[in-house]
N, C-alpha and C. Protein backbone atom coordinates (compact mmCIF):
# COMPACT_ATOMS: atom_id res chain seq x y z
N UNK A 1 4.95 -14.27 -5.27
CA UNK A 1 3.56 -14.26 -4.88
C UNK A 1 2.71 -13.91 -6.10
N UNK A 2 1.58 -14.55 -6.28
CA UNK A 2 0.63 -13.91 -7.42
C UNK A 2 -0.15 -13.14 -6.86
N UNK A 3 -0.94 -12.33 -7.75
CA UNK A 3 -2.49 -11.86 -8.23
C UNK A 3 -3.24 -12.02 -6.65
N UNK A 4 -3.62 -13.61 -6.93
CA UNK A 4 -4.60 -13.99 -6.56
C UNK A 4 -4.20 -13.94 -4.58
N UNK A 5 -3.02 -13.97 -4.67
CA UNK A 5 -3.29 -14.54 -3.29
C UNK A 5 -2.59 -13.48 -2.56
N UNK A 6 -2.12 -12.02 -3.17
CA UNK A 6 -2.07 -10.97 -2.83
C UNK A 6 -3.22 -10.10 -2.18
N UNK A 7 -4.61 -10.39 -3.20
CA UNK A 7 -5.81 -9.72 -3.02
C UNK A 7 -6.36 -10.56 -1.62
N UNK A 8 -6.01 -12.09 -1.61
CA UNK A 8 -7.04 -13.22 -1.01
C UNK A 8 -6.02 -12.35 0.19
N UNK A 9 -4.71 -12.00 0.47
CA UNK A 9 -4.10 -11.60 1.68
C UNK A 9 -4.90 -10.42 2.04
N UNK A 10 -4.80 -9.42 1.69
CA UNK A 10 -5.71 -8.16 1.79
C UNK A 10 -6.80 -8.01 2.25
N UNK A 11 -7.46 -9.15 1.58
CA UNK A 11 -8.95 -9.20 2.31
C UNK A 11 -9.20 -9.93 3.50
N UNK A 12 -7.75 -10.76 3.89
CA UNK A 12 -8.50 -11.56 4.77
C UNK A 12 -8.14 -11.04 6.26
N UNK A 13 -8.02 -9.66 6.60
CA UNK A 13 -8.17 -8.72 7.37
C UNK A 13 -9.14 -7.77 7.84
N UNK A 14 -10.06 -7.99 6.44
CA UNK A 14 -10.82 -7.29 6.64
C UNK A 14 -11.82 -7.59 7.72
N UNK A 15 -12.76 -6.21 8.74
CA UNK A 15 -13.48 -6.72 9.56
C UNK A 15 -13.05 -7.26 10.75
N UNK A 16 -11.73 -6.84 11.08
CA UNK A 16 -10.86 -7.97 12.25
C UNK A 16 -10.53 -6.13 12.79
N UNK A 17 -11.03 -4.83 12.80
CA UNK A 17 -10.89 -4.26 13.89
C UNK A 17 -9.54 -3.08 13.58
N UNK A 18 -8.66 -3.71 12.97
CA UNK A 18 -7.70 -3.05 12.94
C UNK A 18 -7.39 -1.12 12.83
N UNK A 19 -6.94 -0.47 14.10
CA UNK A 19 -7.07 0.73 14.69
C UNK A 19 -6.09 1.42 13.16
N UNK A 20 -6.44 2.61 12.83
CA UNK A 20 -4.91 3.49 11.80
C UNK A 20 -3.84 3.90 12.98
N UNK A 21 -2.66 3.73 12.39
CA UNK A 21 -1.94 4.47 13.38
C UNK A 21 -0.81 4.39 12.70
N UNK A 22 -0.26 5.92 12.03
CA UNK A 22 0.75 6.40 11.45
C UNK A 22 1.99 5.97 12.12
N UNK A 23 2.60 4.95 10.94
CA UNK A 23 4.07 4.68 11.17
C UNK A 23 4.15 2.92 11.82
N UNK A 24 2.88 2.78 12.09
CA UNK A 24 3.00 1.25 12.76
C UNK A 24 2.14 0.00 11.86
N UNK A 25 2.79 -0.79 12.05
CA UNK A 25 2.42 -2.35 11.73
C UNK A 25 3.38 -2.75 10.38
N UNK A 26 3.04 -3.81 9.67
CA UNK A 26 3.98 -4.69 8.27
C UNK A 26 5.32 -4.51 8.65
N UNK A 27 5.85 -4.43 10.05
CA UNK A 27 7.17 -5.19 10.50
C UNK A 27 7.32 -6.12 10.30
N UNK A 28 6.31 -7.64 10.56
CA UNK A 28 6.40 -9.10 10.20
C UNK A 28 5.79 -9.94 8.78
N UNK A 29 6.06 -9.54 7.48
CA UNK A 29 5.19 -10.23 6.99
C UNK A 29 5.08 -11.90 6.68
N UNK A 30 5.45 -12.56 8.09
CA UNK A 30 4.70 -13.72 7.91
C UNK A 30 3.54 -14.05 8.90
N UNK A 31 3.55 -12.96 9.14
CA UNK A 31 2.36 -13.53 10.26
C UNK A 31 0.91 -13.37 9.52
N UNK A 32 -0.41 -13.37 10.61
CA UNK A 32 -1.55 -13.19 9.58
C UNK A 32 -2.06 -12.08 9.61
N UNK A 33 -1.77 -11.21 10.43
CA UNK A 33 -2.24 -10.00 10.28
C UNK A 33 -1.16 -8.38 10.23
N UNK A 34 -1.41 -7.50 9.47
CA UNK A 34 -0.23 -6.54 9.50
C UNK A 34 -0.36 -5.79 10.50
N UNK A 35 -0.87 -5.91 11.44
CA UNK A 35 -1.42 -4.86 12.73
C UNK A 35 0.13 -5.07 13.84
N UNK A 36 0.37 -4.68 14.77
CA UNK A 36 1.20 -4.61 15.55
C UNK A 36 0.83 -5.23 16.78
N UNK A 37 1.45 -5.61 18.16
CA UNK A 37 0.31 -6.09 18.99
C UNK A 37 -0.73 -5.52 19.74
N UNK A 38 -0.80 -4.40 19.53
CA UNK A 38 -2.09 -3.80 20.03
C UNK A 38 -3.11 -3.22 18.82
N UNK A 39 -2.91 -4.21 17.43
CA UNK A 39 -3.55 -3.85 16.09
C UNK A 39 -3.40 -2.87 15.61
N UNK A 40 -2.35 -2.19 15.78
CA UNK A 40 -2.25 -0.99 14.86
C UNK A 40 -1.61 -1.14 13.36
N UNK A 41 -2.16 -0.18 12.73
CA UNK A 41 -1.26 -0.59 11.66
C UNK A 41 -1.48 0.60 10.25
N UNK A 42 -0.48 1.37 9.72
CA UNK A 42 -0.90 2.60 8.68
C UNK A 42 -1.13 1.40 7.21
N UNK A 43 -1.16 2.85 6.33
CA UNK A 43 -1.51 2.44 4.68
C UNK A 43 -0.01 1.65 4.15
N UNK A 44 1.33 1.75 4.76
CA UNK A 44 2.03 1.85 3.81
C UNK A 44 2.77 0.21 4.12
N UNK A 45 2.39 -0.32 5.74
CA UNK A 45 2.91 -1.24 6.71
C UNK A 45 1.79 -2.44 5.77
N UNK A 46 0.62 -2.41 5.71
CA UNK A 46 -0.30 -2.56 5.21
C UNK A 46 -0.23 -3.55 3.81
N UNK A 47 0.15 -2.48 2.99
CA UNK A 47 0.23 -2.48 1.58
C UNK A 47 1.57 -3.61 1.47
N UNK A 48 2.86 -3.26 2.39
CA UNK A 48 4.09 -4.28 2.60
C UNK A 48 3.72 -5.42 2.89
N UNK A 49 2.98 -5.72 4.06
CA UNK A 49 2.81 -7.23 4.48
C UNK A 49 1.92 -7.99 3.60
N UNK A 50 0.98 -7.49 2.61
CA UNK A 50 0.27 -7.49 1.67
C UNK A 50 1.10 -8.24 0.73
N UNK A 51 1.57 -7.49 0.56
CA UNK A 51 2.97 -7.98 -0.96
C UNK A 51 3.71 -9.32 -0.44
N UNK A 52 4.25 -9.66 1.22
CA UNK A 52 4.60 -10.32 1.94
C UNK A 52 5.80 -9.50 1.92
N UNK A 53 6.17 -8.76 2.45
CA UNK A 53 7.27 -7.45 3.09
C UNK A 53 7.13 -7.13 4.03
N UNK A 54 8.39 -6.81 4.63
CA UNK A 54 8.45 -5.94 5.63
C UNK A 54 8.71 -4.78 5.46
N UNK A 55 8.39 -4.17 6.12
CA UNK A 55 8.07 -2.32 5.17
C UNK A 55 9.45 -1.79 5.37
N UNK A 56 10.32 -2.49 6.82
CA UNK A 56 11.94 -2.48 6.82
C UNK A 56 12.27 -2.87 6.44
N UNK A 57 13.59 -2.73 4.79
CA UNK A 57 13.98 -3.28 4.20
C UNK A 57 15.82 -3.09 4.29
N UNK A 58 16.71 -3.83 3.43
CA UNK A 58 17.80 -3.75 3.91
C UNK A 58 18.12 -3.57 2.38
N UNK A 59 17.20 -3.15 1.58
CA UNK A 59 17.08 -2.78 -0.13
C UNK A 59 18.07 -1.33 -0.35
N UNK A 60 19.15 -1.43 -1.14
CA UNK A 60 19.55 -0.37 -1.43
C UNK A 60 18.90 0.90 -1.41
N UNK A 61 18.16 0.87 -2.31
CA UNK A 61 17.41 2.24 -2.93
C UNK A 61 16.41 2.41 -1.85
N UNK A 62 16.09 1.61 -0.60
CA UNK A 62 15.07 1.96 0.02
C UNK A 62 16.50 2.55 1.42
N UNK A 63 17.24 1.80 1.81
CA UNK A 63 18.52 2.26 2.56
C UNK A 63 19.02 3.59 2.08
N UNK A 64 18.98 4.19 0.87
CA UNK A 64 19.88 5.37 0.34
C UNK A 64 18.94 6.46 0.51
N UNK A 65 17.41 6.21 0.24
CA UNK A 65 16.91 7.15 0.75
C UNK A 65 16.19 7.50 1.35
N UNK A 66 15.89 6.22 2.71
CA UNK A 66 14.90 6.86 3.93
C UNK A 66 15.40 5.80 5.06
N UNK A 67 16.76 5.67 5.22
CA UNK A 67 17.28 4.14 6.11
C UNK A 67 16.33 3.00 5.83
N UNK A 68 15.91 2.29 4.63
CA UNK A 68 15.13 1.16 5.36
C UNK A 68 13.57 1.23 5.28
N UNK A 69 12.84 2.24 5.26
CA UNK A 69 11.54 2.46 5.40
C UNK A 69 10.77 1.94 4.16
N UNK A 70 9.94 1.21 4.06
CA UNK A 70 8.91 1.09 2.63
C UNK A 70 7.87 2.04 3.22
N UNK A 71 8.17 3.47 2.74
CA UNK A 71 6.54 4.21 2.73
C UNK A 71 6.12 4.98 1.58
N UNK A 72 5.10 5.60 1.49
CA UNK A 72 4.49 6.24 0.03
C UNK A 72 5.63 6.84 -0.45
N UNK A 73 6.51 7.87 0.33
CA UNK A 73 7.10 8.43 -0.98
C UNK A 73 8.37 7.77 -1.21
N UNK A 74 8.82 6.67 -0.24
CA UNK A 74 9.68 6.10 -1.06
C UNK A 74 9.38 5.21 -2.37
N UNK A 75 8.12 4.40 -1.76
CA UNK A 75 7.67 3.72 -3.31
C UNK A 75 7.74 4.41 -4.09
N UNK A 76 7.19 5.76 -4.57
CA UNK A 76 6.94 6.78 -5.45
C UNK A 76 8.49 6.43 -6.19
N UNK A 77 9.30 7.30 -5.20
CA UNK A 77 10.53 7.15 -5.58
C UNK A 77 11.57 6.10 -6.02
N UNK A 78 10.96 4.84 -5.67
CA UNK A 78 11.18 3.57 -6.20
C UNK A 78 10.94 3.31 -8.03
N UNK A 79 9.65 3.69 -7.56
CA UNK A 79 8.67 3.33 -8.88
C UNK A 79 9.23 4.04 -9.63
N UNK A 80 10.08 5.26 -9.62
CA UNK A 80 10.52 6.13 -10.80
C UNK A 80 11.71 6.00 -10.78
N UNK A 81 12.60 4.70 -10.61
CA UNK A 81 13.77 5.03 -10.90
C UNK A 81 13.92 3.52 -11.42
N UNK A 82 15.07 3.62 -12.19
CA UNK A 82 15.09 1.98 -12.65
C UNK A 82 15.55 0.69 -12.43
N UNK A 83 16.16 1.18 -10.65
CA UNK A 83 16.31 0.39 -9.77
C UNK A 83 15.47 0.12 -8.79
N UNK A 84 15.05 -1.38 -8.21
CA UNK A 84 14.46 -1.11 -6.51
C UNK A 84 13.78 -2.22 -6.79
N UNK A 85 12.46 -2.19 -6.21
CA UNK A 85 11.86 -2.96 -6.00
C UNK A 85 9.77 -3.33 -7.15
N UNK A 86 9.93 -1.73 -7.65
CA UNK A 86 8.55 -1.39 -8.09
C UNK A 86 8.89 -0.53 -9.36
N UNK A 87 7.95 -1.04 -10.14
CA UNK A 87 7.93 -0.03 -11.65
C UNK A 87 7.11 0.80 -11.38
N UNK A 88 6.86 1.44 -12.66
CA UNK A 88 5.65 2.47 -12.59
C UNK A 88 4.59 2.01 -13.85
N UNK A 89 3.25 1.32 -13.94
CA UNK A 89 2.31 0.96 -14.66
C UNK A 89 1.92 2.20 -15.38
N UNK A 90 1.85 2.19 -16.37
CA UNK A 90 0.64 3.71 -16.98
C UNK A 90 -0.73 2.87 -16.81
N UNK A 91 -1.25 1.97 -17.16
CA UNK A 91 -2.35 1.34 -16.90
C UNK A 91 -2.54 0.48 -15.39
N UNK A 92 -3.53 0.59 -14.78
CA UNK A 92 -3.38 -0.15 -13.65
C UNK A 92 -4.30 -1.61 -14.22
N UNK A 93 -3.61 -2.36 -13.21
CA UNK A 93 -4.04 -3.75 -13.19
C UNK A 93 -4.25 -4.23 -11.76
N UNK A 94 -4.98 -5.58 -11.61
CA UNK A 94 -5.39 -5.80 -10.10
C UNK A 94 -4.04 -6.17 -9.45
N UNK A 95 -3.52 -5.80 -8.55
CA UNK A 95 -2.27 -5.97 -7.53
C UNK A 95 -1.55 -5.28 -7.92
N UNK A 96 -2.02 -4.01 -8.34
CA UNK A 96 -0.75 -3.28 -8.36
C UNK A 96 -1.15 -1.96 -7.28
N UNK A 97 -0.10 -1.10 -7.23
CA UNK A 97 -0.17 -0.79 -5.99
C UNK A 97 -0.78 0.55 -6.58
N UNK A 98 -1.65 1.46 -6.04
CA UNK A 98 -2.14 3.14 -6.39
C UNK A 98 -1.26 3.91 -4.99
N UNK A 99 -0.79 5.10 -5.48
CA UNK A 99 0.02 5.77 -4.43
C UNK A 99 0.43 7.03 -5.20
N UNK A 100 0.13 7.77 -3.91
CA UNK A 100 0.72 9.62 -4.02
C UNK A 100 1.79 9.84 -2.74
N UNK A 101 2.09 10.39 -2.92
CA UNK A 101 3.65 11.01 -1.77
C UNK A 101 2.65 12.28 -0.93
N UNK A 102 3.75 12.34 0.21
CA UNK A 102 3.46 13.63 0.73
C UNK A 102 3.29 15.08 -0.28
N UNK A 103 2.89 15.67 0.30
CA UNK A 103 2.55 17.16 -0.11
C UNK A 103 3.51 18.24 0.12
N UNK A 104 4.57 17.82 1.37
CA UNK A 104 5.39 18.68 1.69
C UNK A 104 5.93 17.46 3.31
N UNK A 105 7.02 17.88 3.33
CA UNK A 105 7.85 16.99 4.08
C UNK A 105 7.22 16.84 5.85
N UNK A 106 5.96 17.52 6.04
CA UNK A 106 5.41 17.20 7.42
C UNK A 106 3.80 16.84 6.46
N UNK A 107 3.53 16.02 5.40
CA UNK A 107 2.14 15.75 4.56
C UNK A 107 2.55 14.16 4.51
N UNK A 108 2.13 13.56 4.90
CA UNK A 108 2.39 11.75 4.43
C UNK A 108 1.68 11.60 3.00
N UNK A 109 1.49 10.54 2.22
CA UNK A 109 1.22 10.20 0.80
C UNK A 109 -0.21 9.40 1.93
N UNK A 110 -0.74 8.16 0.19
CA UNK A 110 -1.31 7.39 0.77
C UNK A 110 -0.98 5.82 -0.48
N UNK A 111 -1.53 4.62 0.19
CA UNK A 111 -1.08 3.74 -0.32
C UNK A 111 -2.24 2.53 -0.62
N UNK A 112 -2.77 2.17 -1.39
CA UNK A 112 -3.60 0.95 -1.45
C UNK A 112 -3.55 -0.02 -2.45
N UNK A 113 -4.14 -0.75 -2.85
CA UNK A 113 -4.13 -2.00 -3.39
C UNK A 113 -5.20 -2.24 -4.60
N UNK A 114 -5.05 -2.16 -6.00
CA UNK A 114 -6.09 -2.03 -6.72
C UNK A 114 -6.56 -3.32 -6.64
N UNK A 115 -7.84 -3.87 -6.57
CA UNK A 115 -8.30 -4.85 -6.57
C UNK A 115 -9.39 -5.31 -7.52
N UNK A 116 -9.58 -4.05 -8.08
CA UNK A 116 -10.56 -4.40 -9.43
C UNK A 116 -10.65 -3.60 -10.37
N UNK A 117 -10.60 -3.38 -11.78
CA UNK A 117 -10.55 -2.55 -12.94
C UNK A 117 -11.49 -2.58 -14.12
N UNK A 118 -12.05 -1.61 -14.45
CA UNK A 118 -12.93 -2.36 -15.74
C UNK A 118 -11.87 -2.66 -17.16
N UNK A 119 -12.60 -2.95 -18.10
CA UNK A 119 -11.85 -3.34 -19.40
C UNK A 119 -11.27 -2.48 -19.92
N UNK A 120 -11.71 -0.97 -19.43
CA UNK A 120 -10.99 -0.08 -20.36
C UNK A 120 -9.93 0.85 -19.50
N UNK A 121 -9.59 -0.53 -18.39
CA UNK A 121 -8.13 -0.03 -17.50
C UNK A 121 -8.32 1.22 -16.54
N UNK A 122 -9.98 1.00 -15.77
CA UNK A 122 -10.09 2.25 -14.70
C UNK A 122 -10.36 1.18 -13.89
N UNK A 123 -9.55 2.64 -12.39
CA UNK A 123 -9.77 1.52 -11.54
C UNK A 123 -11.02 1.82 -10.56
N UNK A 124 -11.73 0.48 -10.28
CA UNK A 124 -13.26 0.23 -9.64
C UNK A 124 -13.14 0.05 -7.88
N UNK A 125 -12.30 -0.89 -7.73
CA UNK A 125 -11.90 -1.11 -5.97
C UNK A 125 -10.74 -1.07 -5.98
N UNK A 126 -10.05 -0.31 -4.56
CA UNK A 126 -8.89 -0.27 -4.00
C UNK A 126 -9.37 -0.82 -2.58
N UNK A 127 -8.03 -1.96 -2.12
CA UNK A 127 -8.00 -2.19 -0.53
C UNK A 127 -6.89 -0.83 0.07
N UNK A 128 -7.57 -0.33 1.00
CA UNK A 128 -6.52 0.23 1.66
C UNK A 128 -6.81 0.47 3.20
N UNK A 129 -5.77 0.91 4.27
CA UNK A 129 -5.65 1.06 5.29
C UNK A 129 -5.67 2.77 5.68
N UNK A 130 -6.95 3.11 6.49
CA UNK A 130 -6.45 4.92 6.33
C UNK A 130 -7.45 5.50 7.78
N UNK A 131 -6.93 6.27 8.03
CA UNK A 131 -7.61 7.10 9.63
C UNK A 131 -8.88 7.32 8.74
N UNK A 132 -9.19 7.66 7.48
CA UNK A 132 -10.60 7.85 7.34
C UNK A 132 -11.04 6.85 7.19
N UNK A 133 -10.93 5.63 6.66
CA UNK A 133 -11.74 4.46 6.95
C UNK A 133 -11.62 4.32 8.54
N UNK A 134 -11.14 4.34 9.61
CA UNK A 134 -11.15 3.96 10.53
C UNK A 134 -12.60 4.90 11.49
N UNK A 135 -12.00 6.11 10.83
CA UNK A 135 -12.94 7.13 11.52
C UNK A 135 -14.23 6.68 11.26
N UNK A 136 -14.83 6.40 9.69
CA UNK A 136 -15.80 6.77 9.00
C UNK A 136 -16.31 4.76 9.81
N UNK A 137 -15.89 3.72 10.12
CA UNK A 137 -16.39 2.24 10.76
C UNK A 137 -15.71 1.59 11.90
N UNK A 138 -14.57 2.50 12.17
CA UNK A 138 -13.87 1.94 13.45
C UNK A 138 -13.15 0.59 13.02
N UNK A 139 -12.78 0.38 11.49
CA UNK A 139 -11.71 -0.59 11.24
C UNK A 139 -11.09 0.04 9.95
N UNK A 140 -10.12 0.35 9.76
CA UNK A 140 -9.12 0.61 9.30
C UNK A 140 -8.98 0.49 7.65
N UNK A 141 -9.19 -0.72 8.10
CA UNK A 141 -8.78 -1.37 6.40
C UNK A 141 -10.02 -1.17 5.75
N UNK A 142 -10.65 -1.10 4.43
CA UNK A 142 -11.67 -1.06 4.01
C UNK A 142 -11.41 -1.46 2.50
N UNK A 143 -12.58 -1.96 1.73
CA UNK A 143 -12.35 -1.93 0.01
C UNK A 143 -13.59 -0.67 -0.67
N UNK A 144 -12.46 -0.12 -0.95
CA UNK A 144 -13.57 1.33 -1.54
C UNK A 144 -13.44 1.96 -2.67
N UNK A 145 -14.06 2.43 -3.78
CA UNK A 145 -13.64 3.05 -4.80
C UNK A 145 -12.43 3.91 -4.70
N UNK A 146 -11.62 4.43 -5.82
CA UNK A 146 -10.67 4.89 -5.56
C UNK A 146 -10.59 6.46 -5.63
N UNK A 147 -11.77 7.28 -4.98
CA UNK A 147 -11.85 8.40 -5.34
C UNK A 147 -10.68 9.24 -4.22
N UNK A 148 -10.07 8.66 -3.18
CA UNK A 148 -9.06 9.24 -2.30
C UNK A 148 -7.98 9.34 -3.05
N UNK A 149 -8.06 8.52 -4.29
CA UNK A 149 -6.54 8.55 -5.35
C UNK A 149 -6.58 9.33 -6.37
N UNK A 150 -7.50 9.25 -6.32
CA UNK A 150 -8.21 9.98 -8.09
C UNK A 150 -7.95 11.18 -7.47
N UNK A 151 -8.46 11.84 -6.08
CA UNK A 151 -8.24 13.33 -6.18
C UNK A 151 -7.02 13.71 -6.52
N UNK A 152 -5.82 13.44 -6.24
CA UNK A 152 -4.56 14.03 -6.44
C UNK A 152 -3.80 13.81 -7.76
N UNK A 153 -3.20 14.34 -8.32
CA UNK A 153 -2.81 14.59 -9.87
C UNK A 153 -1.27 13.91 -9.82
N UNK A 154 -1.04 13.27 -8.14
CA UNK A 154 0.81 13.33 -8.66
C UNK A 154 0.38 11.77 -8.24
N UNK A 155 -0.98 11.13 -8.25
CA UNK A 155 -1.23 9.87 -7.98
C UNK A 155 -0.38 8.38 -9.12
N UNK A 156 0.30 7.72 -8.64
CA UNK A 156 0.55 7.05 -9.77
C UNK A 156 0.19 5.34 -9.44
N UNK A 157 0.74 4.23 -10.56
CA UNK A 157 0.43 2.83 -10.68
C UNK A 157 1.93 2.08 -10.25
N UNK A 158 2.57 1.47 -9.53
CA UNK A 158 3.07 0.69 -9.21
C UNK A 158 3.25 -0.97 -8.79
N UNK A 159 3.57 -1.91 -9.39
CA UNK A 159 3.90 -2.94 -9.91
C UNK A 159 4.99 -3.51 -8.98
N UNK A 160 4.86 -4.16 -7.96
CA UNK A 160 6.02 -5.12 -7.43
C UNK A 160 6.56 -6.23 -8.17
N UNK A 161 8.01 -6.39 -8.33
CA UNK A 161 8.64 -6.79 -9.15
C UNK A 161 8.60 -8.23 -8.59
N UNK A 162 8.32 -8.56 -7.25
CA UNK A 162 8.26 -10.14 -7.14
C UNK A 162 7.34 -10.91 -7.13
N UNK A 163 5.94 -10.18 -7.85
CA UNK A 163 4.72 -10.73 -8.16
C UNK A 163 4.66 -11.52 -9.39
N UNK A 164 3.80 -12.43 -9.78
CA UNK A 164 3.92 -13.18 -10.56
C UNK A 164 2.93 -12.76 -11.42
């Protein structure tokens, strides 16, 4: 998948309603929307069907350490090892992924989609899926500066390896 039609996926959700709801949706990614059938759908289900994934994977390194699950801190943990599915960027670029881990093993991470950067490699828009966008317009998904990423210090850049 490229760039372009990663972001063109991302956005073309937007405005269609979609409720937050921790732990659900990016089971199917061929369908057109990552929501579940009653539209639910978190940051991390989101960010998978995005990429065209299913956030259940049958991926070693995602099997060894969470059965199967694509969520924040496994990416994290992906991204830092030199197997899997995702590197780790020091510079971000558009489609790559922004993500922090939980805080402590009952804290979830969060997960979005850089979608725009200036020249000197900061990032300007992230797509992402989150109970505070949902709270703050009653749809889920939103494209917003990345100051929900920027707050946390263990925030990093991740790179899917089957992007073009």
């Amino acid at each position: 998948m490229e760039v372009a039609e990663v972001i063109s996926r991302a956005r073309s959700v937007l405005g269609k309603g979609i409720k937050y709801r921790l732990g659900k949706g990016g089971l199917k990614a061929l369908t057109i929307s990552p929501a579940n059938d009653v539209n639910e759908c978190d940051c991390s289900g989101y960010a998978a069907w995005c990429l065209g994934l299913s956030r259940m994977t049958d991926n070693p390194v995602y099997q060894k350490f969470n059965g199967g699950w694509i969520n924040t801190d496994a990416i994290v943990y992906d991204a830092n090892t030199p197997v899997g599915i995702f590197e780790t960027l020091e510079t971000p670029i558009p489609g790559c992924l922004i993500v922090y881990p939980g805080s402590s093993p009952k804290s979830v991470g969060h997960v979005g989609i850089v979608t725009e950067t200036s020249g000197e490699g900061e990032v300007i828009k992230v797509i992402h899926c989150s109970s505070g966008n949902y709270k703050r317009t009653g749809d889920a998904i939103q494209e917003t500066g990345p100051a929900v990423f920027k707050a946390r210090e263990n925030t990093i850049y991740a790179w899917y390896a089957g992007m073009d």
